[in-house]
C-alpha atoms as a PDB file:
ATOM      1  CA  UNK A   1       4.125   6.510  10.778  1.00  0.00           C
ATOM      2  CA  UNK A   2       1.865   8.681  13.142  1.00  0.00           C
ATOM      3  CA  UNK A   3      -0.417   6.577  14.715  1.00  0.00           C
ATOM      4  CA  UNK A   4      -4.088   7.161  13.033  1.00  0.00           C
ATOM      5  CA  UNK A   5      -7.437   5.117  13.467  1.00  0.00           C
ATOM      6  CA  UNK A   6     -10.360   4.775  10.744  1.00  0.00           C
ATOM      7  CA  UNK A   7     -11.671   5.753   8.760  1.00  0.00           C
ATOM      8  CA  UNK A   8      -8.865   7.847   7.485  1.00  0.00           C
ATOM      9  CA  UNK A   9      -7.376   8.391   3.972  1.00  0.00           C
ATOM     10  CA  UNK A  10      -4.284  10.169   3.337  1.00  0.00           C
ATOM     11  CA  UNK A  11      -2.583  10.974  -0.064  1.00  0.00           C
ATOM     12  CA  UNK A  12       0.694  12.789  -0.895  1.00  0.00           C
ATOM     13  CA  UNK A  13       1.322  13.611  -4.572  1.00  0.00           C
ATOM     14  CA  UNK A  14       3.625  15.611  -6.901  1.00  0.00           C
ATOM     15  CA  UNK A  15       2.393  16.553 -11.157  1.00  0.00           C
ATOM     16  CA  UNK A  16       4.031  18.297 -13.300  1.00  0.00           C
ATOM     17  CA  UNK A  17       3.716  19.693 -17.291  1.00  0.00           C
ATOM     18  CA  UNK A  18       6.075  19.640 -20.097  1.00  0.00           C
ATOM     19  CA  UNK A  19       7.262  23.400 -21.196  1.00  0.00           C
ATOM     20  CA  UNK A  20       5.060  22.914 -24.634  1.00  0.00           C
ATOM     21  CA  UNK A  21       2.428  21.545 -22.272  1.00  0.00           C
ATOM     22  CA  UNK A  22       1.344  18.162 -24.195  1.00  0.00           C
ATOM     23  CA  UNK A  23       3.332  15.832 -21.693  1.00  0.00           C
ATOM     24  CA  UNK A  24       2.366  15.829 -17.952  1.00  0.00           C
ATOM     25  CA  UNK A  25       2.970  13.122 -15.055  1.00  0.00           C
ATOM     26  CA  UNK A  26       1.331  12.636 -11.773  1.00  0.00           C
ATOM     27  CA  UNK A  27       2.411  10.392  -9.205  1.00  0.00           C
ATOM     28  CA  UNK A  28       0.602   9.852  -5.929  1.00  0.00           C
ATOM     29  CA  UNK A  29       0.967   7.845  -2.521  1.00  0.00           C
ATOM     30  CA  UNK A  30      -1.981   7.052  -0.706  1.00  0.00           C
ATOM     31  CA  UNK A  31      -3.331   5.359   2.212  1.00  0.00           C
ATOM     32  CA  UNK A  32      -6.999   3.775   3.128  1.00  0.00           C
ATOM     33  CA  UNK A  33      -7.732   2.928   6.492  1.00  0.00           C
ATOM     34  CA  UNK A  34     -11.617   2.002   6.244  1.00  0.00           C
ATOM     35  CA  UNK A  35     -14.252   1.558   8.661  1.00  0.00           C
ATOM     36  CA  UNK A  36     -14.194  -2.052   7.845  1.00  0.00           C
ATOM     37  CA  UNK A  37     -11.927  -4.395   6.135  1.00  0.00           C
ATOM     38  CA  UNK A  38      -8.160  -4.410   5.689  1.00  0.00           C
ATOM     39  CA  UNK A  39      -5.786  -0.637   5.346  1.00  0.00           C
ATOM     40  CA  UNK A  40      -3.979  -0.437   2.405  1.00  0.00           C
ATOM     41  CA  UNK A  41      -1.490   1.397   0.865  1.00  0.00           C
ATOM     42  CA  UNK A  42      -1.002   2.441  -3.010  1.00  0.00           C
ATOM     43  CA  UNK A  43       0.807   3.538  -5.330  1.00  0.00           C
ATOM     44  CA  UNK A  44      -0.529   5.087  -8.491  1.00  0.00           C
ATOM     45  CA  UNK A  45       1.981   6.417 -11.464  1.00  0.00           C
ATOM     46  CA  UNK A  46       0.415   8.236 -14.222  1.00  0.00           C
ATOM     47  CA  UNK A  47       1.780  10.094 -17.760  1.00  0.00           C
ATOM     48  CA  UNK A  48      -0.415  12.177 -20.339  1.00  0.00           C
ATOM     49  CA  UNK A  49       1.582  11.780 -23.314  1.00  0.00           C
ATOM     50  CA  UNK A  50       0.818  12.422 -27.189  1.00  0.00           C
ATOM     51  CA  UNK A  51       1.377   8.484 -28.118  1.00  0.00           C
ATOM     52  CA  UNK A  52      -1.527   7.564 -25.633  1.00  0.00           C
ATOM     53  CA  UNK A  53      -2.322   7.688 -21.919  1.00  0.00           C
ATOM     54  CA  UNK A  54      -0.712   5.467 -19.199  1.00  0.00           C
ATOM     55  CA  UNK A  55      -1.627   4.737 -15.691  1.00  0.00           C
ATOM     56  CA  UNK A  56      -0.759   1.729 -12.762  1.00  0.00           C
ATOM     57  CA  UNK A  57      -1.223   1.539  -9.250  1.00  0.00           C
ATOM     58  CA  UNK A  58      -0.032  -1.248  -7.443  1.00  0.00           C
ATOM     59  CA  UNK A  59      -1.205  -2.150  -4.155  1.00  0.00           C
ATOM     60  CA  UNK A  60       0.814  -2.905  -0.778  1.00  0.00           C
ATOM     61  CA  UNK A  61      -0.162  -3.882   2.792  1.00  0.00           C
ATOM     62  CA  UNK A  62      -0.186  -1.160   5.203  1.00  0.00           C
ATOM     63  CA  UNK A  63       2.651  -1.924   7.602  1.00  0.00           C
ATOM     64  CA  UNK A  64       4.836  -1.455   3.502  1.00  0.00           C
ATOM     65  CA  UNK A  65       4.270   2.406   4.299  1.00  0.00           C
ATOM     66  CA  UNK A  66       5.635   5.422   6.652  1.00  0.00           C
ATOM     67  CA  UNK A  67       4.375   8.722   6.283  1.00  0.00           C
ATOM     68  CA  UNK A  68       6.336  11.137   8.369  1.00  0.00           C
ATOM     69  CA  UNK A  69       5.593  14.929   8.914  1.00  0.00           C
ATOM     70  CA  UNK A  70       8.774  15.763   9.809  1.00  0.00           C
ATOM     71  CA  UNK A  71      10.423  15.595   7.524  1.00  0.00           C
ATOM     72  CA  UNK A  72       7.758  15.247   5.074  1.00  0.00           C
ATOM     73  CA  UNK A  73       8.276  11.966   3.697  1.00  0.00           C
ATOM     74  CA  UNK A  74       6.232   9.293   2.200  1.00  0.00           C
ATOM     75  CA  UNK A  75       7.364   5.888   1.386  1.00  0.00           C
ATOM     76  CA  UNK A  76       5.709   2.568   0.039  1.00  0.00           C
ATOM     77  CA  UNK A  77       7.219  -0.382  -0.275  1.00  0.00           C
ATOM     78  CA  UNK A  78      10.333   0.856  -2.618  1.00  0.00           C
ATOM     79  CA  UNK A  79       8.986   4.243  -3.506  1.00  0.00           C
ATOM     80  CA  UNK A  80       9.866   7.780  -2.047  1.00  0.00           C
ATOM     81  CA  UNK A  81       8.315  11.217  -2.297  1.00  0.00           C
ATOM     82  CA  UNK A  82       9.308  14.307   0.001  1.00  0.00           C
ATOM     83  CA  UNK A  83      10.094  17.919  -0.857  1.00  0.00           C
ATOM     84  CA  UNK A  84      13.132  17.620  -2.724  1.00  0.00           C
ATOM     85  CA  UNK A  85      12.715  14.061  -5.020  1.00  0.00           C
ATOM     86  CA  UNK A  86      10.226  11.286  -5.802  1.00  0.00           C
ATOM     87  CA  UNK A  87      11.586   7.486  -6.948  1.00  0.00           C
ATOM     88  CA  UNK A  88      10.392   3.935  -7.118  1.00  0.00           C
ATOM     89  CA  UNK A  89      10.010   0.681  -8.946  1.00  0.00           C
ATOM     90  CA  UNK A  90       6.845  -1.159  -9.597  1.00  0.00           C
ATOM     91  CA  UNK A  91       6.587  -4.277 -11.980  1.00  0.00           C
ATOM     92  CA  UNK A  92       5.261  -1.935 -14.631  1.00  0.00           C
ATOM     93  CA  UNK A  93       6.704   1.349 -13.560  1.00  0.00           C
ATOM     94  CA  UNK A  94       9.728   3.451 -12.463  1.00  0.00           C
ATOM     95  CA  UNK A  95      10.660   6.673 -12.022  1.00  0.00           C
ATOM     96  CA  UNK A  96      14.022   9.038 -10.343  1.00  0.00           C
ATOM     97  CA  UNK A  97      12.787  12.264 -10.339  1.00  0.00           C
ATOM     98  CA  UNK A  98      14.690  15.697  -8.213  1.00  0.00           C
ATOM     99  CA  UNK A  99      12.322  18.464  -6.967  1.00  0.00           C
ATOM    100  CA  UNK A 100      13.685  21.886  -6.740  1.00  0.00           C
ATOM    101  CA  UNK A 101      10.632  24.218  -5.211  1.00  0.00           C
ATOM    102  CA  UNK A 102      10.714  27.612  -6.144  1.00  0.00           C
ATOM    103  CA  UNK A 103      10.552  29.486  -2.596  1.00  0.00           C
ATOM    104  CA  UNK A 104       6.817  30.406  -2.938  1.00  0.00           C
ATOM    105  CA  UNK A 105       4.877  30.021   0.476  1.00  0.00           C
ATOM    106  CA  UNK A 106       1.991  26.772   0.814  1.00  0.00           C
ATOM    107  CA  UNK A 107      -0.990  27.169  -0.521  1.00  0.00           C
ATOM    108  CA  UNK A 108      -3.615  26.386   1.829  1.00  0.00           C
ATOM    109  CA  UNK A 109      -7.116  26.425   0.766  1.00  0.00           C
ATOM    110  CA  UNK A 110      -9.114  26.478   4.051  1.00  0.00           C
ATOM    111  CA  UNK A 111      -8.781  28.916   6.916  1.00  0.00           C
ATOM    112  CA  UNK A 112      -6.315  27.499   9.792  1.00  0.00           C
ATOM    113  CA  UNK A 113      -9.379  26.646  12.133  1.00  0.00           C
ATOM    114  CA  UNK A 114     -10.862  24.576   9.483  1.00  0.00           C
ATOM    115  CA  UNK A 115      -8.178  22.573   9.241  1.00  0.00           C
ATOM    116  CA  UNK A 116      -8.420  21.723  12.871  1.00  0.00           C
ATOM    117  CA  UNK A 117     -12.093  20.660  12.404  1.00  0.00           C
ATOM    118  CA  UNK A 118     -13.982  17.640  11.494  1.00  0.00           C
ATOM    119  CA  UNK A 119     -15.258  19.578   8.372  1.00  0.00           C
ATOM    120  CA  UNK A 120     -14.773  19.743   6.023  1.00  0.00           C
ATOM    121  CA  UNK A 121     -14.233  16.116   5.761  1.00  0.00           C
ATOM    122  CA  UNK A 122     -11.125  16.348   3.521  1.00  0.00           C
ATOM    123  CA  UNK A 123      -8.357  18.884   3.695  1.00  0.00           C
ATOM    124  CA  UNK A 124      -5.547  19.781   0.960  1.00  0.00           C
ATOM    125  CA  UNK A 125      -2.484  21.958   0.643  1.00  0.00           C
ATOM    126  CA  UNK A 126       0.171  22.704  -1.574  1.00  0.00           C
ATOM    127  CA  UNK A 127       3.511  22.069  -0.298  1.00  0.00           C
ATOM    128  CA  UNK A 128       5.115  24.214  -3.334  1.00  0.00           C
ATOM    129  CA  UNK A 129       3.074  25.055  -5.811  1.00  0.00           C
ATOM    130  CA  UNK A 130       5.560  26.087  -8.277  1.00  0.00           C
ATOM    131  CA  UNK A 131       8.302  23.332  -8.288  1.00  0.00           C
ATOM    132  CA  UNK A 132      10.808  22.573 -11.262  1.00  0.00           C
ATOM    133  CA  UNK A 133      10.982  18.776 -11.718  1.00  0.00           C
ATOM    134  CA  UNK A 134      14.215  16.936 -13.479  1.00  0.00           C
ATOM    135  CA  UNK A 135      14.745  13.092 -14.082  1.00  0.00           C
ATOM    136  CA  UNK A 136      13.004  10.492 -15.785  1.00  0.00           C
ATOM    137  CA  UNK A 137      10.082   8.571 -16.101  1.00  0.00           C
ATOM    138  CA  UNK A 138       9.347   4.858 -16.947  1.00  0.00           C
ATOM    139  CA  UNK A 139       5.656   3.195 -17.362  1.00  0.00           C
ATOM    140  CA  UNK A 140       4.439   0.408 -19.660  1.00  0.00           C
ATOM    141  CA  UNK A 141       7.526   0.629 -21.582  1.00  0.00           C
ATOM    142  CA  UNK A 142       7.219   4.434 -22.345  1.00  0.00           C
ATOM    143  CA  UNK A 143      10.095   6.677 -21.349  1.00  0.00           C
ATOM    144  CA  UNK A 144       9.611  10.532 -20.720  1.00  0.00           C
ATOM    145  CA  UNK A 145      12.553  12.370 -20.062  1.00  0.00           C
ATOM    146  CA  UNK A 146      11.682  15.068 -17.208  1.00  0.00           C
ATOM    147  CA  UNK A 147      13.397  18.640 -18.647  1.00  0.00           C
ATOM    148  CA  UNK A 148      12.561  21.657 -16.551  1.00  0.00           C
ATOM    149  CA  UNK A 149       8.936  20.558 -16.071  1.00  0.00           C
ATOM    150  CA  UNK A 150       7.031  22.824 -13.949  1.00  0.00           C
ATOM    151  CA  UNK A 151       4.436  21.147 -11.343  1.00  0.00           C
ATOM    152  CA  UNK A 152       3.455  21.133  -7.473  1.00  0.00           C
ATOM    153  CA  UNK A 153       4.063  19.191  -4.616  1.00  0.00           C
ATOM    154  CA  UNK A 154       0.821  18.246  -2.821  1.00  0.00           C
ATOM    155  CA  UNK A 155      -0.981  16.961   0.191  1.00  0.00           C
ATOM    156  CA  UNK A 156      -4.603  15.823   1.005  1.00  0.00           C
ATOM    157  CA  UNK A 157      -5.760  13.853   3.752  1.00  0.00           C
ATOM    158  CA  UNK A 158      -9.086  13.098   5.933  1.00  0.00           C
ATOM    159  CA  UNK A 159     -12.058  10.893   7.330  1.00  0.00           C
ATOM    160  CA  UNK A 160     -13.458  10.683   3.914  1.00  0.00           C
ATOM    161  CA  UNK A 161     -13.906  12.111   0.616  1.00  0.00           C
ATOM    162  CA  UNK A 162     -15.536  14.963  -0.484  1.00  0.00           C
ATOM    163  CA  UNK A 163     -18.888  13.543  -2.069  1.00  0.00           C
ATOM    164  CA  UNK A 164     -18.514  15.446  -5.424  1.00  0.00           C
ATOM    165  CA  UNK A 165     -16.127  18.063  -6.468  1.00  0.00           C
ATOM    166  CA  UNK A 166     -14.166  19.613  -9.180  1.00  0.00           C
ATOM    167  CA  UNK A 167     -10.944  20.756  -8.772  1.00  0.00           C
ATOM    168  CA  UNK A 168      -8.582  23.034 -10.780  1.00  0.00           C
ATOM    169  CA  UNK A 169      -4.532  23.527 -10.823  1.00  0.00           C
ATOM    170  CA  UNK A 170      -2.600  25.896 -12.868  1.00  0.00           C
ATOM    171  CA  UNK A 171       1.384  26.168 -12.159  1.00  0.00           C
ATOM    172  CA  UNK A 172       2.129  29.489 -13.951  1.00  0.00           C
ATOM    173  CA  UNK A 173      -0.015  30.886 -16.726  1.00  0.00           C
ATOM    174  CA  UNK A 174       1.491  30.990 -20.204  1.00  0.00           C
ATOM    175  CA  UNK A 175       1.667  35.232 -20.381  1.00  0.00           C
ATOM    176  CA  UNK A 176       2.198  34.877 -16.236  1.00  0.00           C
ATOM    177  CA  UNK A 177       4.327  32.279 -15.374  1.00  0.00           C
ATOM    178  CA  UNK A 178       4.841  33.099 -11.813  1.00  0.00           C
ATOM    179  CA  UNK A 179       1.151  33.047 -10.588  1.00  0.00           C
ATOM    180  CA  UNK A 180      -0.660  30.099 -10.114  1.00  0.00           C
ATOM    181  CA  UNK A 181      -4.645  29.320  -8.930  1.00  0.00           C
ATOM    182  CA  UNK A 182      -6.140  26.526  -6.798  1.00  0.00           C
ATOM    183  CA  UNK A 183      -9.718  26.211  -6.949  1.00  0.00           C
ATOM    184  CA  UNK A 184     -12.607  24.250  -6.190  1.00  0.00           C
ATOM    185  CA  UNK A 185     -15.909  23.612  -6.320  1.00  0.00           C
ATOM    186  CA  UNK A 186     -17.327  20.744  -3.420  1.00  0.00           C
ATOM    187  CA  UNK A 187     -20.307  19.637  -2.572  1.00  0.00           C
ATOM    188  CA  UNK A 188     -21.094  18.660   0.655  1.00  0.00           C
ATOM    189  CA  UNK A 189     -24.397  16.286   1.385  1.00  0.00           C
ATOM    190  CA  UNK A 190     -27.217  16.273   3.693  1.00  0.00           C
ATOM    191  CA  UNK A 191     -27.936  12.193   4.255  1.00  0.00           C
ATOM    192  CA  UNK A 192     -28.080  10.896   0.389  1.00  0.00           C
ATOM    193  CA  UNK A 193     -28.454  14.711  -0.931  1.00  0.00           C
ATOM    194  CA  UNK A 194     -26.166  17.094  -2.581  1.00  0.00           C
ATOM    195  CA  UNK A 195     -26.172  20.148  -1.289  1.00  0.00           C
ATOM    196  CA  UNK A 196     -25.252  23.007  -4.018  1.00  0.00           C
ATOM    197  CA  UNK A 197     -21.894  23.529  -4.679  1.00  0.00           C
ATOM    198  CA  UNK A 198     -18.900  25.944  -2.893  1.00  0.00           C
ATOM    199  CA  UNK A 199     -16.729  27.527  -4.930  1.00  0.00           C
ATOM    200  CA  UNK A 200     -13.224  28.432  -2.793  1.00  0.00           C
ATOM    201  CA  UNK A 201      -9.737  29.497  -4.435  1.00  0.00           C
ATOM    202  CA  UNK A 202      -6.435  31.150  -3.830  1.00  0.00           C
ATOM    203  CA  UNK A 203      -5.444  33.229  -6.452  1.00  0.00           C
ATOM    204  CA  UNK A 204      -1.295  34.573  -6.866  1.00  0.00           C
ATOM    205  CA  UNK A 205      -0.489  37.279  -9.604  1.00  0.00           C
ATOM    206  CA  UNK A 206       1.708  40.344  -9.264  1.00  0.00           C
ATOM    207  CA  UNK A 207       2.881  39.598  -6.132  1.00  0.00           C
ATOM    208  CA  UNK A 208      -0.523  39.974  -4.484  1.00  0.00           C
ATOM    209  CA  UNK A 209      -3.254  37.528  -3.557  1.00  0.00           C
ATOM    210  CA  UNK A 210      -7.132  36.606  -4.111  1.00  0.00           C
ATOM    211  CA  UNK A 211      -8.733  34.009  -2.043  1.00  0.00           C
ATOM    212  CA  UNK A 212     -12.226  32.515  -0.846  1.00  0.00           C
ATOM    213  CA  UNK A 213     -11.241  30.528   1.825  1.00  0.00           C
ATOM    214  CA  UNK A 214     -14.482  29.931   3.779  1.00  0.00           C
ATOM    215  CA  UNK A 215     -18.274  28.532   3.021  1.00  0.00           C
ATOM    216  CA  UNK A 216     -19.348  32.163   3.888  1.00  0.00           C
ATOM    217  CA  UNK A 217     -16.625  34.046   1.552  1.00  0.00           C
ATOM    218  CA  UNK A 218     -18.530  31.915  -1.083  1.00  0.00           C
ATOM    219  CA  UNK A 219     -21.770  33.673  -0.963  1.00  0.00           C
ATOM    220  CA  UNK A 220     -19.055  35.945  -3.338  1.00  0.00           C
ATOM    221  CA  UNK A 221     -18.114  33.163  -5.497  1.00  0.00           C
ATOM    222  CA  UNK A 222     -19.832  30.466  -8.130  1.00  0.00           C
ATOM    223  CA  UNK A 223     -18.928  27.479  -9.524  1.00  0.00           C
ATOM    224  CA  UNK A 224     -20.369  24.937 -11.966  1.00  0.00           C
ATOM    225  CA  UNK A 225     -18.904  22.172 -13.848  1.00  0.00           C
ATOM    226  CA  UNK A 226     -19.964  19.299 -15.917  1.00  0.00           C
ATOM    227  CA  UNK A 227     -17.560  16.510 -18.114  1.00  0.00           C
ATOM    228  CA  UNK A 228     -15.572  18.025 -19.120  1.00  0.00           C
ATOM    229  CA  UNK A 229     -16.586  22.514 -19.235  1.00  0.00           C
ATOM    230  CA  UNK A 230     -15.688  24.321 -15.864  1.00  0.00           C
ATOM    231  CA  UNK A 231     -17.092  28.040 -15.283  1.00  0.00           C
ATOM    232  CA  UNK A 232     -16.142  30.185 -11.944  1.00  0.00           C
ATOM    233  CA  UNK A 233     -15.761  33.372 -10.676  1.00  0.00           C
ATOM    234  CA  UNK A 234     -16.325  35.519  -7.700  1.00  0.00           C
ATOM    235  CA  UNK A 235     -16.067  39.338  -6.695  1.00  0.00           C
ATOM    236  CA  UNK A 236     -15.285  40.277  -3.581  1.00  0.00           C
ATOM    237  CA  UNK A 237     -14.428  44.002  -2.842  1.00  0.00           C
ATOM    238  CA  UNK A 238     -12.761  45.554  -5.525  1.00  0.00           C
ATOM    239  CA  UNK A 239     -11.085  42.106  -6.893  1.00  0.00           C
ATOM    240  CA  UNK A 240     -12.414  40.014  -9.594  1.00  0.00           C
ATOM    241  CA  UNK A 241     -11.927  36.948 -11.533  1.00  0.00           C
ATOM    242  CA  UNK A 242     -14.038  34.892 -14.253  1.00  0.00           C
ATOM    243  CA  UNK A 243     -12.920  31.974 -15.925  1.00  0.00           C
ATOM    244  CA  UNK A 244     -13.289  28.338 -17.167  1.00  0.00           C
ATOM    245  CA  UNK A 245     -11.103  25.389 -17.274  1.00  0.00           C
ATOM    246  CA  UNK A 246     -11.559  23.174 -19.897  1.00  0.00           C
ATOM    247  CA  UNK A 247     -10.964  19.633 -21.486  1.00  0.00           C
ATOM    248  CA  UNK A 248     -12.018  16.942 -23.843  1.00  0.00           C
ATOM    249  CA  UNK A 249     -12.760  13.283 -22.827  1.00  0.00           C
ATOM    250  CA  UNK A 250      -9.601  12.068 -25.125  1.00  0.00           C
ATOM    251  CA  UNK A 251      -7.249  13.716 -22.618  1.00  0.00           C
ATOM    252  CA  UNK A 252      -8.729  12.509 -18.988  1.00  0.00           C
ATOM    253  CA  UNK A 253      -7.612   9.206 -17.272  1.00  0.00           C
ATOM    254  CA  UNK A 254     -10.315   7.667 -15.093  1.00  0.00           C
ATOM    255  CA  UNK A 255      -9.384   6.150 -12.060  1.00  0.00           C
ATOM    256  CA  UNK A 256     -11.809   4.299  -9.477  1.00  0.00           C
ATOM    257  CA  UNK A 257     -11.372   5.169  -5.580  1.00  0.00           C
ATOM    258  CA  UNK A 258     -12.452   3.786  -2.593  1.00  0.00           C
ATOM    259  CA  UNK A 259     -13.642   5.483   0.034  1.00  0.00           C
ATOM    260  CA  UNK A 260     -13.124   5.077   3.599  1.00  0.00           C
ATOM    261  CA  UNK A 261     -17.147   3.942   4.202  1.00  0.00           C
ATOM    262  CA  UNK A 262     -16.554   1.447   2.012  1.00  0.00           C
ATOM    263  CA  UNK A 263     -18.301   2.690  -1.440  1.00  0.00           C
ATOM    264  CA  UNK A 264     -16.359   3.454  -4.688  1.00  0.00           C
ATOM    265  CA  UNK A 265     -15.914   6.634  -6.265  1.00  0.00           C
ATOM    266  CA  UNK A 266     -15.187   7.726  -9.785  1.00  0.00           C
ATOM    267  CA  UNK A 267     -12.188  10.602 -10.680  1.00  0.00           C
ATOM    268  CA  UNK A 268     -11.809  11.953 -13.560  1.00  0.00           C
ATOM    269  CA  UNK A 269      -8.069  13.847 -14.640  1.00  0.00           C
ATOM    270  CA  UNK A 270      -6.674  15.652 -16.821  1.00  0.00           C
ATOM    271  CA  UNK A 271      -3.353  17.432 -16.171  1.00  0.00           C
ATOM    272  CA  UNK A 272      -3.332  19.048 -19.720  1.00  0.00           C
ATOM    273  CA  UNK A 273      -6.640  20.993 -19.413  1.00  0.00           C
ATOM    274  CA  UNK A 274      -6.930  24.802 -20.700  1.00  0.00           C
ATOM    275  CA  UNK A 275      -7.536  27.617 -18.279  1.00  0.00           C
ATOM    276  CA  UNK A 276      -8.779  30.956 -19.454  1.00  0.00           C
ATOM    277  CA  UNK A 277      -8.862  33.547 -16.269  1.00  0.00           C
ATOM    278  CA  UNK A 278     -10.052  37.521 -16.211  1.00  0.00           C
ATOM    279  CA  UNK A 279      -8.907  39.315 -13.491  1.00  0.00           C
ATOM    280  CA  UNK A 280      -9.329  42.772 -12.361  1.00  0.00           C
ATOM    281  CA  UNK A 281      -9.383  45.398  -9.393  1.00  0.00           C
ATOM    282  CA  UNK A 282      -7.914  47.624  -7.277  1.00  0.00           C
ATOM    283  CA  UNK A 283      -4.714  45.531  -6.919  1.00  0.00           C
ATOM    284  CA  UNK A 284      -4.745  43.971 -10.640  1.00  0.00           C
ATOM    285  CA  UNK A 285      -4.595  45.477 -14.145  1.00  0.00           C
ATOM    286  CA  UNK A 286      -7.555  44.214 -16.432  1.00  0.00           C
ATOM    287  CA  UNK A 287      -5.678  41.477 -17.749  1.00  0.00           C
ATOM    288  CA  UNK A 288      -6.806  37.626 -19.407  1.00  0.00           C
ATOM    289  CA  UNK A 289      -4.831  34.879 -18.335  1.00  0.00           C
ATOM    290  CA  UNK A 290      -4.473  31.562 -20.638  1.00  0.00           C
ATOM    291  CA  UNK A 291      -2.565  28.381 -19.720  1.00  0.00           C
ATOM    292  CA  UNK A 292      -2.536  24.930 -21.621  1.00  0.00           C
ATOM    293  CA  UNK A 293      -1.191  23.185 -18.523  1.00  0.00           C
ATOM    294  CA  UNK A 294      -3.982  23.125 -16.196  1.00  0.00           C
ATOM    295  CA  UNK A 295      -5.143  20.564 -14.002  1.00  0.00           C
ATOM    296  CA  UNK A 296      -8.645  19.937 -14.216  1.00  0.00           C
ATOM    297  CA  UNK A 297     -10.384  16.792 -11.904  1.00  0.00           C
ATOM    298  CA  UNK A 298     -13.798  15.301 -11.623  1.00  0.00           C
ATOM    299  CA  UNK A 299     -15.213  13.515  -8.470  1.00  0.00           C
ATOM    300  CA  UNK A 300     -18.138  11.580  -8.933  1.00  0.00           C
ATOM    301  CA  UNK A 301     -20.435   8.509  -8.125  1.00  0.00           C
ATOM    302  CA  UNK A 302     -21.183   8.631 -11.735  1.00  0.00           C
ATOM    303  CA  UNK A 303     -19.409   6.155 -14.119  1.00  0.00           C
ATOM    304  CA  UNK A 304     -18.953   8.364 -17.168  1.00  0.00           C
ATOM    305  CA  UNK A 305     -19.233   6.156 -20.629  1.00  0.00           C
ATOM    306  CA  UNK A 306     -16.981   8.805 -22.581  1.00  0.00           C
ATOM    307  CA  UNK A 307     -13.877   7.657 -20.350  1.00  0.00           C
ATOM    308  CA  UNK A 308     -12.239   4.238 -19.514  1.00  0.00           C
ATOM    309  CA  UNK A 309     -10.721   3.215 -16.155  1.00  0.00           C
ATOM    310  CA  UNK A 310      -7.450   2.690 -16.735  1.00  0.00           C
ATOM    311  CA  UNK A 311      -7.157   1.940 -13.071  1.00  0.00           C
END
């Protein structure tokens, strides 16, 4: 593994949705390298399903991992995730999944100098952000057999999370399967304050594409969420969108994450959230977009009630 010194935190992950969009999975690989205290390294294995919601992590020492960047590779212990398949076996948990991307370029969120600088704090990309997944999945004794699920291949990393976000996935719209969003809405802080939020997103559709990329672009765009209703927009030339993402508490997993400072933070997912999208301009037809397999995440220091940690 590249050498790297704390704080750092690093996670590689893959999700992906059912056709009918009721089943999803998302598996992730992580590191924590904190100011103080031991580095770890997890792994966390999660299915929406119907029957109920399942998650695990299980926990390894550090020197159990190797993250590469070339190839792209990430392995814990006896898991494996890189471009073309993700595997592994955990005492409650197993999985043999191939990954076939579909050829589109990386999505990447942030301007290239910004991901050369200290901030933003925490970075992301999409490897492939439309991917078809095949294989199966294992996890407290529930099987899902991986069809043709459509999902992304993902990677965030940095010196520490993002105080408070939301963020929003969609991997081909239901009347526009080939164009896909990433958006979010962060909010930095000033010492213990939040400052108001950013809304930036790369929009794809009909081969062309919409993007706020910078805290300046989004003077053009807004963004404001609360558990579990998402509104956003922005217009910016002769390009528009509106939309919302949506969910209900009965289909989000909570999950509790430490930081690299040492404090605890609260996420909140759902991979089968509802997207509604308007979009319109010069280079689009006045069109709504719907999908039913959004992904749609809360980060918080706020323990919501509505919600158990499952992990």
């Amino acid at each position: 593994m590249t050498f790297v010194k704390a704080p750092y935190y690093e996670s590689r992950f893959v999700r992906a949705n059912d056709p009918d969009g009721v089943r999803a999975l998302w598996l992730r690989e992580t590191l924590l390298l904190p100011d103080e205290g031991d580095p770890t390294a997890d792994v966390w294995v999660m299915a929406f399903d119907p029957s109920g919601h399942r998650a695990v992590k299980q926990r390894y020492a550090i020197d159990d991992a190797d993250f590469d960047d070339d190839p792209w590779t990430a392995r814990i212990a006896s898991t494996l995730l890189d471009d073309a398949a993700a595997s592994g076996t955990l005492p409650a948990a197993r999985w043999d999944l191939a990954i076939v991307p579909n050829g589109a370029e990386p999505v990447r969120v942030l301007t290239e100098r910004a991901y050369q600088r200290r901030f933003p704090t925490a970075k992301t990309t999409v490897r492939h952000p439309r991917a078809r997944f095949d294989g199966r999945l294992e996890i407290a004794g529930h099987r899902v057999d991986v069809d043709g699920w459509v999902g992304s291949v993902n990677h965030n990393w940095g010196t520490r999370h993002t105080p408070a976000y939301a963020y929003g996935q969609v991997c081909g719209f239901d009347n526009a399967p080939e164009s896909t969003l990433e958006i979010v809405t962060a909010r930095a802080a000033l010492g213990p304050v939040l400052l108001p939020g950013a809304t930036l997103f790369v929009f794809r559709h009909d081969g062309q594409e919409f993007a706020v990329r910078t805290i300046r672009g989004s003077l053009q765009s807004h963004g404001r969420y609360e558990p579990f209703t998402w509104t956003f927009g922005a217009r910016v030339g002769e390009q528009m969108i509106e939309g919302e993402i949506t969910t209900v508490p009965a289909d989000v997993i909570g999950l509790t994450y430490p930081d690299t400072h040492g404090g605890v933070k609260y996420c909140y997912n759902s991979a089968i959230a509802s997207c509604r999208l308007q979009v319109a301009g010069k280079a689009f037809d006045r069109t709504e977009l719907t999908s039913h397999r959004a992904m749609f995440e809360i980060l918080t220091d706020t323990r919501l009630g509505a919600v158990p940690l499952l992990v």
